[in-house]
C-alpha atoms as a PDB file:
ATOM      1  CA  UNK A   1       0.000   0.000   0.000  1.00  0.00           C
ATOM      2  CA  UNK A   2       1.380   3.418  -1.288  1.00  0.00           C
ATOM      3  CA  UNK A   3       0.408   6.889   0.447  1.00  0.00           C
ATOM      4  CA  UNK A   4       0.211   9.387  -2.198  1.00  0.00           C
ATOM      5  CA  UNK A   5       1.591  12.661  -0.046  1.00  0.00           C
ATOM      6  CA  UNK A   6       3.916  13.858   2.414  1.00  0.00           C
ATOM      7  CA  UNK A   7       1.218  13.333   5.440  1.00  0.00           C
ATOM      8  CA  UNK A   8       2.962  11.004   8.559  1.00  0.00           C
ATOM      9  CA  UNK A   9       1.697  10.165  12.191  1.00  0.00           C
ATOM     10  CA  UNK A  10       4.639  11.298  14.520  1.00  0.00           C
ATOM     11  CA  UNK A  11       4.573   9.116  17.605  1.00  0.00           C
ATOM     12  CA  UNK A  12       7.241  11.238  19.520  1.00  0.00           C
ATOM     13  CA  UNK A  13       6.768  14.024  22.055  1.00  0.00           C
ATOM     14  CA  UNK A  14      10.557  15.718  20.864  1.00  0.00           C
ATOM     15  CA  UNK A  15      10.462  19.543  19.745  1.00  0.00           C
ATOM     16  CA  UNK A  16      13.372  18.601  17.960  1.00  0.00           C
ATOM     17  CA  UNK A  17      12.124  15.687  15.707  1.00  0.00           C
ATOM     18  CA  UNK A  18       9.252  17.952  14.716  1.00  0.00           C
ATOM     19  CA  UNK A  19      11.914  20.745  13.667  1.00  0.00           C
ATOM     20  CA  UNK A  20      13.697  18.473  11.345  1.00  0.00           C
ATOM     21  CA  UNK A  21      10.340  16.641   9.768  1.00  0.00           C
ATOM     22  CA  UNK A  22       9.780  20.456   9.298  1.00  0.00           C
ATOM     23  CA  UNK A  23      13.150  20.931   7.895  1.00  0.00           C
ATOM     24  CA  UNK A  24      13.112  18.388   4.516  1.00  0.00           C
ATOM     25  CA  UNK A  25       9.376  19.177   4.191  1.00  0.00           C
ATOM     26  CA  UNK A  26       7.413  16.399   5.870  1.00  0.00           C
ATOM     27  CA  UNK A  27       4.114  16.742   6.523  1.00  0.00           C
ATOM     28  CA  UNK A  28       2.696  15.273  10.128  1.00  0.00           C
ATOM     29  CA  UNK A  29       0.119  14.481  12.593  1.00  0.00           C
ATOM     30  CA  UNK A  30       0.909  13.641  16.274  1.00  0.00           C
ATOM     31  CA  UNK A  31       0.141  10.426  17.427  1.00  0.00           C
ATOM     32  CA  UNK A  32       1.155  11.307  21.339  1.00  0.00           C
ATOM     33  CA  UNK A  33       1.515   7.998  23.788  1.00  0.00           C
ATOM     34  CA  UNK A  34       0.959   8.021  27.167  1.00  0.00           C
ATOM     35  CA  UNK A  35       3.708   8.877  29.662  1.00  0.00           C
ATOM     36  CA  UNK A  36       2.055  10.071  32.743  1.00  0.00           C
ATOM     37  CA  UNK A  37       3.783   8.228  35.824  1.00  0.00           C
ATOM     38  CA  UNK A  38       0.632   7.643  37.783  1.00  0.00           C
ATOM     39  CA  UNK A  39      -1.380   5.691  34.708  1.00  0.00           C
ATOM     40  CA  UNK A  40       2.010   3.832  33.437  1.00  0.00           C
ATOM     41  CA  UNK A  41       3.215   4.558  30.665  1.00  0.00           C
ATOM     42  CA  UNK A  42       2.152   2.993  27.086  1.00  0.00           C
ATOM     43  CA  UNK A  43       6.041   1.884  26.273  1.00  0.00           C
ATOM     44  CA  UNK A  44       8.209   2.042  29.076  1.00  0.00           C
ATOM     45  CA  UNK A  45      12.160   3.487  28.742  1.00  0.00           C
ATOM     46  CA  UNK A  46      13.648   1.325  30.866  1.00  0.00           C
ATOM     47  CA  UNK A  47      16.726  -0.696  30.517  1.00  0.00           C
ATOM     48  CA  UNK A  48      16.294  -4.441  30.847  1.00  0.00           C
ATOM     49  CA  UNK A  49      19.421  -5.541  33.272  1.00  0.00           C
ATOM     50  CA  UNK A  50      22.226  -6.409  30.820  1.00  0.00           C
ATOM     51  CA  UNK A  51      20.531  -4.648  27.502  1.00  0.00           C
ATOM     52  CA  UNK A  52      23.322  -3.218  25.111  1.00  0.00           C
ATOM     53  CA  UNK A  53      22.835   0.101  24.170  1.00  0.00           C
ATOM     54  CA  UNK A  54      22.217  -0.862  19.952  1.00  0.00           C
ATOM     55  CA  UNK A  55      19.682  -3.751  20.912  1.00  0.00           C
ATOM     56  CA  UNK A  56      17.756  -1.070  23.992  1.00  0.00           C
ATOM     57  CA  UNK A  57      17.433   1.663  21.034  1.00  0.00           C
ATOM     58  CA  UNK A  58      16.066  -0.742  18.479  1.00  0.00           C
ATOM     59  CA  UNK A  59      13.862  -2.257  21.133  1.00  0.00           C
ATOM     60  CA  UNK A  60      12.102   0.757  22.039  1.00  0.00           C
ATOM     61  CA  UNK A  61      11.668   2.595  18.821  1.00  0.00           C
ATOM     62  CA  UNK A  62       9.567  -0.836  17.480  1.00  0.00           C
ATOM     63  CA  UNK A  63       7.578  -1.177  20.499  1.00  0.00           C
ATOM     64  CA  UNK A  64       6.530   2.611  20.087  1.00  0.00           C
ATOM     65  CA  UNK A  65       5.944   2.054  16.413  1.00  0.00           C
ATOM     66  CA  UNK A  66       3.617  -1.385  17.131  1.00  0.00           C
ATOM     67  CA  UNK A  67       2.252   0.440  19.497  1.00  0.00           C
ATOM     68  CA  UNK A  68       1.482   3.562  17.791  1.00  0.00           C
ATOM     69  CA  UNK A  69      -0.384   1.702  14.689  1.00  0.00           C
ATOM     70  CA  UNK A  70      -2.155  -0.417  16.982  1.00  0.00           C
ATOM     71  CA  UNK A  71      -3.577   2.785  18.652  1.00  0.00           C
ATOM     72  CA  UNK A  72      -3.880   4.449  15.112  1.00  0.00           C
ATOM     73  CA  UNK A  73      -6.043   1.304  14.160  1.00  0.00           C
ATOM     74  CA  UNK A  74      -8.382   1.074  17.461  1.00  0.00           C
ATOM     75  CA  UNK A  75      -8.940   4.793  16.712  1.00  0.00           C
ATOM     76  CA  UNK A  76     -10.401   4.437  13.164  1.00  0.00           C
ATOM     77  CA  UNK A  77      -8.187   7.458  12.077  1.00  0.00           C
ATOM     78  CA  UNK A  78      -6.595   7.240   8.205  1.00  0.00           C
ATOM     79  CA  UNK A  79      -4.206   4.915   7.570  1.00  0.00           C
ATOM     80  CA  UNK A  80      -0.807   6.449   7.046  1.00  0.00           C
ATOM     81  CA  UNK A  81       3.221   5.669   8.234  1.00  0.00           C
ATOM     82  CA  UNK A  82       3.668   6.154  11.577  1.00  0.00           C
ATOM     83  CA  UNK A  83       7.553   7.502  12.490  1.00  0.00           C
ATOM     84  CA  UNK A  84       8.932   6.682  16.078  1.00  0.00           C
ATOM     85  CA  UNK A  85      12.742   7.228  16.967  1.00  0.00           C
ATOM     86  CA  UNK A  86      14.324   6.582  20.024  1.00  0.00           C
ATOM     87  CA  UNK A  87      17.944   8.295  21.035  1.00  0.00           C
ATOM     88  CA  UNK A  88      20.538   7.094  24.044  1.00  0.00           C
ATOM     89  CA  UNK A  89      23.990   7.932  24.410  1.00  0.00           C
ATOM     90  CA  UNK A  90      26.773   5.576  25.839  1.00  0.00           C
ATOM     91  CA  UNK A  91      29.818   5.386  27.329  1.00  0.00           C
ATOM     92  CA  UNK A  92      32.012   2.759  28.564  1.00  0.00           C
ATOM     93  CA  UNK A  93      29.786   0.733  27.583  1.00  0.00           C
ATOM     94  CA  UNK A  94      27.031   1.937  29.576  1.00  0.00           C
ATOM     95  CA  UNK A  95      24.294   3.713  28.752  1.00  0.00           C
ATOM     96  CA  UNK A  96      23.494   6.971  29.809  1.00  0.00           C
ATOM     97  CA  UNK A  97      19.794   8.436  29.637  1.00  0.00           C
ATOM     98  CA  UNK A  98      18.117  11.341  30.520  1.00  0.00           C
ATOM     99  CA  UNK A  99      18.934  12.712  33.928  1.00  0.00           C
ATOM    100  CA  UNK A 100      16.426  13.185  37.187  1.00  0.00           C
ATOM    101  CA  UNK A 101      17.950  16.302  38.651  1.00  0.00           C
ATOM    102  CA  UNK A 102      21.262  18.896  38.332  1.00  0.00           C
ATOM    103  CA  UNK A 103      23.493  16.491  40.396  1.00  0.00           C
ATOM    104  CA  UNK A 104      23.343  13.564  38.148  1.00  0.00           C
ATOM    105  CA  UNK A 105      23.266  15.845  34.905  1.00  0.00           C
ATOM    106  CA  UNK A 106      26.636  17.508  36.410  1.00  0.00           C
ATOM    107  CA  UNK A 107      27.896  13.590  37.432  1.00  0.00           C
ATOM    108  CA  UNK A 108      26.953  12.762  33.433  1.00  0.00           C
ATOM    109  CA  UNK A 109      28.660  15.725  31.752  1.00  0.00           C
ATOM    110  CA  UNK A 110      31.786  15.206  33.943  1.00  0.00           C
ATOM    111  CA  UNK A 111      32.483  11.677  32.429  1.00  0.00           C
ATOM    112  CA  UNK A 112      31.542  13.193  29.092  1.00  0.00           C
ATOM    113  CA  UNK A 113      34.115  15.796  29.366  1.00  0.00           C
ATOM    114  CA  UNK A 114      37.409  15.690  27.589  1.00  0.00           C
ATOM    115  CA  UNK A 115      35.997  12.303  26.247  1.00  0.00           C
ATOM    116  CA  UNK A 116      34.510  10.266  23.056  1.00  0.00           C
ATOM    117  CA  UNK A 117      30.773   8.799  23.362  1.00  0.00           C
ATOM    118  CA  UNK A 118      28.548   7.365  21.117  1.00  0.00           C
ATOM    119  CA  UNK A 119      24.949   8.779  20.354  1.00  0.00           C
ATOM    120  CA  UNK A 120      22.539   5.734  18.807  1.00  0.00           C
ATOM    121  CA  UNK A 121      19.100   6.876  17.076  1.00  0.00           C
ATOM    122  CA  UNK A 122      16.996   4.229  15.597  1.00  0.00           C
ATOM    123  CA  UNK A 123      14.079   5.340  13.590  1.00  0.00           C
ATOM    124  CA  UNK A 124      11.281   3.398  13.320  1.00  0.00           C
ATOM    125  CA  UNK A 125       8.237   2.820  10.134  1.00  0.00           C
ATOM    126  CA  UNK A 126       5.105   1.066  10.579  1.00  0.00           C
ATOM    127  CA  UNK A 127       2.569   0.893   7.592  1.00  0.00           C
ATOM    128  CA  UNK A 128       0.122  -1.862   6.990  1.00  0.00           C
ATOM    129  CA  UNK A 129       2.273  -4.914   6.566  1.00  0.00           C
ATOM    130  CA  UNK A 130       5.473  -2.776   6.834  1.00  0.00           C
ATOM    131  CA  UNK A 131       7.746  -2.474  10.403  1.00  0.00           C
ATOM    132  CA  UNK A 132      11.509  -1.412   9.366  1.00  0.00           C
ATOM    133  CA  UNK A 133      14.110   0.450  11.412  1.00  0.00           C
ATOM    134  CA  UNK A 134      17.896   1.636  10.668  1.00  0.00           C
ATOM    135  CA  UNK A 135      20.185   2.746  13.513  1.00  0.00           C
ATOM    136  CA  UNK A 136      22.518   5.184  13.238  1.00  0.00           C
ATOM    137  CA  UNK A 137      25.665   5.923  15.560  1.00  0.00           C
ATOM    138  CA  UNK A 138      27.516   8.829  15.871  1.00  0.00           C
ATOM    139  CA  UNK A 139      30.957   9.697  17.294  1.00  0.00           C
ATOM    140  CA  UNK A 140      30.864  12.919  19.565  1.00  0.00           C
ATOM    141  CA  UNK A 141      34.033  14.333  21.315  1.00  0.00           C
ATOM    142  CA  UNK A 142      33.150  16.596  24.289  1.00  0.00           C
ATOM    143  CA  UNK A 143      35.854  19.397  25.251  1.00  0.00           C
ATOM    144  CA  UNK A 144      37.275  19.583  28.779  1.00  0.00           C
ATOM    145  CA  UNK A 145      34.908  20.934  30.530  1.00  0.00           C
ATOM    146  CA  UNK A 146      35.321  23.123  33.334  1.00  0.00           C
ATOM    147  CA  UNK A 147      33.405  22.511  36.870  1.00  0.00           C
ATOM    148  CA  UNK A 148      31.923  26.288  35.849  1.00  0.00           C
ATOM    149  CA  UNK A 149      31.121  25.509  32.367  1.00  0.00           C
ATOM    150  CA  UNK A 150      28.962  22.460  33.955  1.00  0.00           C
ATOM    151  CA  UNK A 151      28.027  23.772  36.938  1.00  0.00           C
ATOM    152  CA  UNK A 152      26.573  26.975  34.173  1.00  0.00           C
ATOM    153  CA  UNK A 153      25.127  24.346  32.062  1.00  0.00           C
ATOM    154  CA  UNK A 154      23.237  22.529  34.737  1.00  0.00           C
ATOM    155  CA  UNK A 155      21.462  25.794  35.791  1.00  0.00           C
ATOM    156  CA  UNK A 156      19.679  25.702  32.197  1.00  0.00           C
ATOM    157  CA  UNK A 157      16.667  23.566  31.567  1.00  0.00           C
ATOM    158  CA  UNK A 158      18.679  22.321  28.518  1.00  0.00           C
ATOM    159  CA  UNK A 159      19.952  18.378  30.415  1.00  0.00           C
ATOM    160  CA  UNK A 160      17.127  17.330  31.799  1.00  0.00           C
ATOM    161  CA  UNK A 161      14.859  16.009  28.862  1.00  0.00           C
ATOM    162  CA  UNK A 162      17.655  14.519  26.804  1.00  0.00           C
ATOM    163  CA  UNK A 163      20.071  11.375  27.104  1.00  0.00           C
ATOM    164  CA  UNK A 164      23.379  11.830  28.213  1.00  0.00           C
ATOM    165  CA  UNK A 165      22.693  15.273  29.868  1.00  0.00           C
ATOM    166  CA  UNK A 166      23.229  17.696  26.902  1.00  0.00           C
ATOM    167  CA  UNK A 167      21.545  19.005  23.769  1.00  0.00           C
ATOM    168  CA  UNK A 168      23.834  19.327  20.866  1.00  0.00           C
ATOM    169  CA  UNK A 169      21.412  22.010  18.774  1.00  0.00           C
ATOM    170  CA  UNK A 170      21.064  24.154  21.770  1.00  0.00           C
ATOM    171  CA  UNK A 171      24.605  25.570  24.448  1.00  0.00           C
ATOM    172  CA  UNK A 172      26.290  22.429  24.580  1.00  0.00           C
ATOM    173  CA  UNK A 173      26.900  22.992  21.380  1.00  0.00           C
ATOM    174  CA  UNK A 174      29.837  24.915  22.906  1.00  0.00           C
ATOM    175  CA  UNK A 175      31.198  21.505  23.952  1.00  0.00           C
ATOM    176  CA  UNK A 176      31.287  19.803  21.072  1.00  0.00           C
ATOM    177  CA  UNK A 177      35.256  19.351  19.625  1.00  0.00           C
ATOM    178  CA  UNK A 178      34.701  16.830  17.237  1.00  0.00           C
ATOM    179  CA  UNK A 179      31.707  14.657  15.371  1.00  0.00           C
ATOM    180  CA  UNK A 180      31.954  11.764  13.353  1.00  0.00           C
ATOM    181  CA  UNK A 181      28.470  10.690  11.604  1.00  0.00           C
ATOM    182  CA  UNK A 182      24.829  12.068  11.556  1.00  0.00           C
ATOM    183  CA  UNK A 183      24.069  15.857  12.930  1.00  0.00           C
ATOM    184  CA  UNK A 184      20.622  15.180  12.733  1.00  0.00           C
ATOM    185  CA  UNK A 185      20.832  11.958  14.603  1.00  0.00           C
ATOM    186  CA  UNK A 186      22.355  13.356  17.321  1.00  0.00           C
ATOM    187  CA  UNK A 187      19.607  15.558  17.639  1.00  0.00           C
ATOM    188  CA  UNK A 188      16.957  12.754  17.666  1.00  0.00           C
ATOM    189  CA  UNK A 189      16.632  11.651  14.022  1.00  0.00           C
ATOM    190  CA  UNK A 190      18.760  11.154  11.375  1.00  0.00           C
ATOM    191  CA  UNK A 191      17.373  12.409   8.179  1.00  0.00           C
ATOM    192  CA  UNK A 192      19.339  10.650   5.505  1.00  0.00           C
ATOM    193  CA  UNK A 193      17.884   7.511   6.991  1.00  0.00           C
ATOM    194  CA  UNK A 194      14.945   8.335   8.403  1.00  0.00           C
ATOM    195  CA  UNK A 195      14.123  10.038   4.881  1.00  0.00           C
ATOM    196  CA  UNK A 196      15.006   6.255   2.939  1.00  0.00           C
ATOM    197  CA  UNK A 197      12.498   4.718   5.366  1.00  0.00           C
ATOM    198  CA  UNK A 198       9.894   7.106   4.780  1.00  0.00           C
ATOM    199  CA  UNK A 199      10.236   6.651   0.892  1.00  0.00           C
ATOM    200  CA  UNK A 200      10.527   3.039   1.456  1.00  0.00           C
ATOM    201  CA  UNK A 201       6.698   3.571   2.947  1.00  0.00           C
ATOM    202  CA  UNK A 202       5.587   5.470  -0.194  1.00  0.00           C
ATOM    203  CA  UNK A 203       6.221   8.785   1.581  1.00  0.00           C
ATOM    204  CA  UNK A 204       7.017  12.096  -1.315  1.00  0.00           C
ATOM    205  CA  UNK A 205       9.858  13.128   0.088  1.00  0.00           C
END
C-alpha cells in the first residue's frame, strides 16, 4: 500500500524531531503515547538488566511504532506511516539516559568531558504490513569541561529532557570538539535515513 503525499503520524513528544520533519518538508500528525507516571506509561524506557545500548534503542523505537499503529487502528483514524525514533547515548559501555535532577546531569557531563561517546538513534516505520528500522551511531568528542562551564550548564533547563545530559542544537553545542556521523541523529533523528524509510513507505519526500 502506497500513500500518495507527504502526510505522517509522529509518535514522539521531541520539539526537535518535529523541527527536522519540518526541515526536509514532511508533513505530520501527532500520534502522542501516554507517559504520565501515575497511569504507566504505554512503552516504558527502561533498561532491561544487561541490555546493550544498539539492541535497547532498536527495542524501544519498534515497540513505540507497534504500538502507535495499533492505537492508530483502534482509533479508526486514516491509515498512514507512523515515524517513532528513540535516542541514548553511551559510554564505557554503559548507557546513559536522561537525567532526574542537576546532580546527576553535572555527574553525566563530567564523564563526558574531555571524552569520546557514542549517540545511537533508531528510527522506526510502521505501515500496513510494513515495520523497518535503521540505527545510526555517531561519534561525539566533548571538550574539557570546566566545573563552571557544567556547573553553568546545569542551571539551564537544557539536560534534563535529553540522554546523556546535553543538547547538541542548543549551548552544549559549545562543547562539542569533534563529530563523526549524523548531525541530525544526534539531535533525535537522522534524516538521511529516516528520509530512505519514509520513501521506502511510499512517503514524497
Amino acid at each position: 500500500m502506497k500513500v500518495l503525499d507527504k502526510k505522517i503520524y509522529l509518535a514522539s513528544k521531541s520539539p526537535r524531531r518535529r523541527e527536522l520533519l519540518r526541515q526536509v518538508g514532511v508533513d505530520f500528525d501527532l500520534l502522542m503515547l501516554r507517559s504520565d507516571p501515575a497511569r504507566g506509561a504505554d512503552v516504558t524506557e527502561d533498561v532491561r538488566p544487561g541490555e546493550p545500548a544498539h539492541d535497547y534503542v532498536v527495542r524501544v523505537a519498534l515497540e513505540k511504532g507497534a504500538f502507535a499503529w495499533r492505537v492508530l487502528q483502534q482509533r479508526r483514524q486514516p491509515l498512514r506511516p507512523v515515524l517513532t525514533a528513540d535516542t541514548t547515548v553511551t559510554l564505557d559501555n554503559e548507557i546513559l539516559g536522561k537525567p532526574a535532577d542537576p546532580a546527576e546531569a553535572a555527574a553525566m557531563l563530567e564523564r563526558l568531558s574531555g571524552r569520546t561517546h557514542q549517540v545511537l538513534t533508531t528510527v522506526a516505520v510502521h505501515f500496513t504490513d510494513m515495520a523497518e528500522h535503521v540505527t545510526q551511531v555517531s561519534n561525539v568528542r566533548f571538550a574539557k569541561l570546566t566545573p563552571q562551564a557544567i556547573r553553568a550548564y546545569c542551571a539551564t533547563p537544557e539536560p534534563y529532557d535529553k540522554a546523556g545530559a546535553y543538547g547538541i542544537q542548543g549551548l552544549a553545542a559549545l562543547f562539542v570538539e569533534h563529530i563523526e556521523g549524523s548531525h541530525s541523529g544526534i539531535m533525535g533523528l537522522p534524516l538521511f535515513e529516516t528520509a530512505a524509510l519514509l520513501r521506502k513507505a511510499g512517503v514524497v519526500i
